[in-house]
C-alpha atoms as a PDB file:
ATOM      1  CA  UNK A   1       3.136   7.001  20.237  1.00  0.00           C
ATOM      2  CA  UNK A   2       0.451   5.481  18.390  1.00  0.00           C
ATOM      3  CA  UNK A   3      -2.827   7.757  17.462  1.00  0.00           C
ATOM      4  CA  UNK A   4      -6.397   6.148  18.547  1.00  0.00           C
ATOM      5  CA  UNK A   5      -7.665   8.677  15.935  1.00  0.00           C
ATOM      6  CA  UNK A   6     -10.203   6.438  14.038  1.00  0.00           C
ATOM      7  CA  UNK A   7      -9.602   8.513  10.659  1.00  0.00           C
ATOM      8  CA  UNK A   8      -6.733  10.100   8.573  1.00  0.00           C
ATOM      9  CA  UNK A   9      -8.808  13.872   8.940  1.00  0.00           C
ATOM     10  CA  UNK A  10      -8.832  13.110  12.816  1.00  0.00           C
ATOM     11  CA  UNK A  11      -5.306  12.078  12.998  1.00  0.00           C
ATOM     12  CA  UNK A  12      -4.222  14.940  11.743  1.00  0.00           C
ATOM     13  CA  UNK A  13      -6.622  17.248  13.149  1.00  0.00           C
ATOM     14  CA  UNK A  14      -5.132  15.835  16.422  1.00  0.00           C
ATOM     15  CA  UNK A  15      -1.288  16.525  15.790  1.00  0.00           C
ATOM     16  CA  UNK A  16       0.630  20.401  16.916  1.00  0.00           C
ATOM     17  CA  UNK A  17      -0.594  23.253  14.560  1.00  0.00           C
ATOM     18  CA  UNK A  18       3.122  23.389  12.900  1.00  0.00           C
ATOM     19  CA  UNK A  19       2.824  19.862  11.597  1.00  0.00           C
ATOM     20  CA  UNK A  20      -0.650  20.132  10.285  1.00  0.00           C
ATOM     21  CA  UNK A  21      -0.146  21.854   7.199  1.00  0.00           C
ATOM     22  CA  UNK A  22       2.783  19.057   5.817  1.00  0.00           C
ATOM     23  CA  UNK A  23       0.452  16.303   6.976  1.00  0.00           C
ATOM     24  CA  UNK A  24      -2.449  17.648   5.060  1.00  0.00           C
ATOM     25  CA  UNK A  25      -0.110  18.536   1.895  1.00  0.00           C
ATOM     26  CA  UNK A  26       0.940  14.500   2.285  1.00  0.00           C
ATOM     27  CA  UNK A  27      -2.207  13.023   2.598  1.00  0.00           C
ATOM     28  CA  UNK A  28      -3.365  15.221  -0.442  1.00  0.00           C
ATOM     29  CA  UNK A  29      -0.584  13.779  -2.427  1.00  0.00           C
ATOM     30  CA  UNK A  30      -1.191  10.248  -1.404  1.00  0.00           C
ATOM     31  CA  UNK A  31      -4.890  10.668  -2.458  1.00  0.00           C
ATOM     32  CA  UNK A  32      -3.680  12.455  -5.721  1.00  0.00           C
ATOM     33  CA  UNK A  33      -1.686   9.508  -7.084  1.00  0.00           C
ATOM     34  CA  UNK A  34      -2.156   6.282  -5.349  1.00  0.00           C
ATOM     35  CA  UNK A  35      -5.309   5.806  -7.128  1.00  0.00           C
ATOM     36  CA  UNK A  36      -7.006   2.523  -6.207  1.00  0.00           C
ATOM     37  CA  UNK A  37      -5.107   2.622  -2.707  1.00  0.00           C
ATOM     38  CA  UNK A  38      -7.267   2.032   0.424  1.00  0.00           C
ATOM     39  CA  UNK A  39      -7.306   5.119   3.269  1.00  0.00           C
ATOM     40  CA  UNK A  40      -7.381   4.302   6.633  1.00  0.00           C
ATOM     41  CA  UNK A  41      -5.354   4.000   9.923  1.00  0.00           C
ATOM     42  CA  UNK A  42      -3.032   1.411   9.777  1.00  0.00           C
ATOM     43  CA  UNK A  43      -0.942   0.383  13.339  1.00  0.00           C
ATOM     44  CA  UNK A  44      -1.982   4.021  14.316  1.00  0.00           C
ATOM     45  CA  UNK A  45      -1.002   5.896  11.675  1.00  0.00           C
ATOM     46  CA  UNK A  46      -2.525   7.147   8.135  1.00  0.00           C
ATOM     47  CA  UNK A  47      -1.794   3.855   6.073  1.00  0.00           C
ATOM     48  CA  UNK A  48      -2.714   3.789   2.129  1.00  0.00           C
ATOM     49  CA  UNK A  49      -3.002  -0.402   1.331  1.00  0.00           C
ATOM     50  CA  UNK A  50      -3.374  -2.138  -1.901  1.00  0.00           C
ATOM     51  CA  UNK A  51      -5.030  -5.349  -1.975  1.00  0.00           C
ATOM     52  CA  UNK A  52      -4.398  -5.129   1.888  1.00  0.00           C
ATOM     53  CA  UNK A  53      -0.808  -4.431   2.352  1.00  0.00           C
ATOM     54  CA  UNK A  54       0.247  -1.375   3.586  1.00  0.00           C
ATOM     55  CA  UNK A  55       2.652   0.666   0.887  1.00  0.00           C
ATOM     56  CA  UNK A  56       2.693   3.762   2.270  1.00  0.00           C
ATOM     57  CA  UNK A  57       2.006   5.430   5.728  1.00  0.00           C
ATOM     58  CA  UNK A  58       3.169   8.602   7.476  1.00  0.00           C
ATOM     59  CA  UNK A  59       3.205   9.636  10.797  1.00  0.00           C
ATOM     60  CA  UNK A  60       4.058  12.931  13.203  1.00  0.00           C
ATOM     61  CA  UNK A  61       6.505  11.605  15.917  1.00  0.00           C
ATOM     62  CA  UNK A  62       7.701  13.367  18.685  1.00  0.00           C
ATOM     63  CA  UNK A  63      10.955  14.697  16.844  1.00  0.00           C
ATOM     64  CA  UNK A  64      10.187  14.144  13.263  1.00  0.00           C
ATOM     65  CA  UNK A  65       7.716  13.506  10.275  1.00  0.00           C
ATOM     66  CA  UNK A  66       8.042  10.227   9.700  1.00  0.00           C
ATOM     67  CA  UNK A  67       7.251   9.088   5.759  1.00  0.00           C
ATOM     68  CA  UNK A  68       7.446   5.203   5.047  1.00  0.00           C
ATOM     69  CA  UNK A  69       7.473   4.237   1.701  1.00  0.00           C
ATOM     70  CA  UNK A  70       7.734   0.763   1.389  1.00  0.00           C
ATOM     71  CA  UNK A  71       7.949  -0.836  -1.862  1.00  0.00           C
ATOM     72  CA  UNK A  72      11.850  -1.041  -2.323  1.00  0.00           C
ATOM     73  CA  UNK A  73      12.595   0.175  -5.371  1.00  0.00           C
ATOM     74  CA  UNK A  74      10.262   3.298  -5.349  1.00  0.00           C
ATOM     75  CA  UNK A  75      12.618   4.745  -1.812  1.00  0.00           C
ATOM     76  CA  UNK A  76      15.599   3.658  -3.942  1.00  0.00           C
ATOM     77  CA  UNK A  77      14.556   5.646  -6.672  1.00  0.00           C
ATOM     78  CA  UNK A  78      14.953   8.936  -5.258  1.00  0.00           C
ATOM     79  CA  UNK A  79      17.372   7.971  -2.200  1.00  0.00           C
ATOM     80  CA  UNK A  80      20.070  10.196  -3.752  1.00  0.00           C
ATOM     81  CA  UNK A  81      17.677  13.137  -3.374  1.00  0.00           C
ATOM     82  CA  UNK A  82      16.996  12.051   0.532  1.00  0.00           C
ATOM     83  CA  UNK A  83      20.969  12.055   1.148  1.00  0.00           C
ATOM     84  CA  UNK A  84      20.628  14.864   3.750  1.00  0.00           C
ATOM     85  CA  UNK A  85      17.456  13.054   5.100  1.00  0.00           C
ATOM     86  CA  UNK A  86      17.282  10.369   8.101  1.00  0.00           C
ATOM     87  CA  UNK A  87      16.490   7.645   5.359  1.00  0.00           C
ATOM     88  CA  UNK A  88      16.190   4.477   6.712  1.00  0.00           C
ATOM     89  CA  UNK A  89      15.363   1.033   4.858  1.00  0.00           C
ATOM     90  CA  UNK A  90      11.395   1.999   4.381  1.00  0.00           C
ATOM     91  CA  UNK A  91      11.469   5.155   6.604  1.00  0.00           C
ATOM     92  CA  UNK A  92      12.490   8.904   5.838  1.00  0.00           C
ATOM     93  CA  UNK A  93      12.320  11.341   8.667  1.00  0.00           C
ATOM     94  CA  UNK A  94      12.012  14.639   8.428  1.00  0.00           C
ATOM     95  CA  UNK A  95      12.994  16.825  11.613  1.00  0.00           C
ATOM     96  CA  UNK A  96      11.233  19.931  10.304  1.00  0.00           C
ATOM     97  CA  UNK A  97       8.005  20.121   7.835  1.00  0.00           C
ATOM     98  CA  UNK A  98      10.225  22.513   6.091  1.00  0.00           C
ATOM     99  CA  UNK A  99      12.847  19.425   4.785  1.00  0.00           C
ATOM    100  CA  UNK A 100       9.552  17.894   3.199  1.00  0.00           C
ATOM    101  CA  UNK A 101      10.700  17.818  -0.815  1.00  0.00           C
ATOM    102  CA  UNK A 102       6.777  17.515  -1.857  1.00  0.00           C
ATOM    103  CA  UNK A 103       7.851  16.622  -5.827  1.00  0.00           C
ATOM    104  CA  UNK A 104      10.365  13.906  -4.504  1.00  0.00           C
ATOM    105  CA  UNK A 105       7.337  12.696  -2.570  1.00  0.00           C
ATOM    106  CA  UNK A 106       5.016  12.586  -5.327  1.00  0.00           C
ATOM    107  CA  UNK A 107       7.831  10.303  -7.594  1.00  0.00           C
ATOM    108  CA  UNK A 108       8.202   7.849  -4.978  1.00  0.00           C
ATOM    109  CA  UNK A 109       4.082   7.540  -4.904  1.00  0.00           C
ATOM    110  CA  UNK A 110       4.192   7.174  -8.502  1.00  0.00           C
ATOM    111  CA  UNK A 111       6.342   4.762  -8.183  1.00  0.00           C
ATOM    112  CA  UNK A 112       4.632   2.983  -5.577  1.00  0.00           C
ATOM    113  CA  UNK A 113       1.933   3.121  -7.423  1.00  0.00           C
ATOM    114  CA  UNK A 114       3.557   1.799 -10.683  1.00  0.00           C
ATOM    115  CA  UNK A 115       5.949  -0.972  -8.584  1.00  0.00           C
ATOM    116  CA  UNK A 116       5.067  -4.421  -8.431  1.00  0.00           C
ATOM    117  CA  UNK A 117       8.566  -4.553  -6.340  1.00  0.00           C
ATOM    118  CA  UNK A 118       9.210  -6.110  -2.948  1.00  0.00           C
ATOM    119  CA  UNK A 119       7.432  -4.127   0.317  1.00  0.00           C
ATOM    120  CA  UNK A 120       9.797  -4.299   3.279  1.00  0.00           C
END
């Protein structure tokens, strides 16, 4: 379900107590190393856009912490490190907070943030 939050603090202000600590710890990341990247809420979820495209996003779903990096080669980077992860073609989900590998999150930023790769 899509947030009508109209700010990333909102959003996850808004979401169950036991997600808000991973969601803060992601958006702290994403601020940390995607230097130059636009904040905001993107299809009702925290979105950070370069030059208006949408590279990475995250979201709390009902059964999982969704994390969508989506400049290719970046995901493929670490995917053997997501192998026990729901890892989709742009999407990882993560059932519990706990699952969250926050230094295998910061090297796909930096390589978002390095990529000039295709964005699925």
């Amino acid at each position: 379900m899509q947030s009508s939050a109209k700010d990333v603090e909102t959003y996850i202000r808004e979401e169950p107590a036991e997600r808000r600590e991973a969601l803060t710890k992601l958006r702290d990341l994403c601020r940390q190393v995607l230097k130059g990247f636009e904040e905001g809420i993107v299809y009702g979820m925290p979105g950070y856009l370069r030059n208006g495209e949408v590279e990475v996003s995250f979201a709390s779903q009902r059964h999982y912490i969704s994390l969508y990096i989506l400049r290719q080669d970046a995901l493929n980077s670490q995917r053997e490190r997501l192998a026990s992860l729901n890892v989709g073609k742009g999407c990882i989900r993560y059932v519990k907070p706990e699952q969250i590998d926050y230094s295998v999150v910061r090297e796909m930023l930096a390589a978002t943030h390095q990529s000039k790769g295709p964005i699925c």
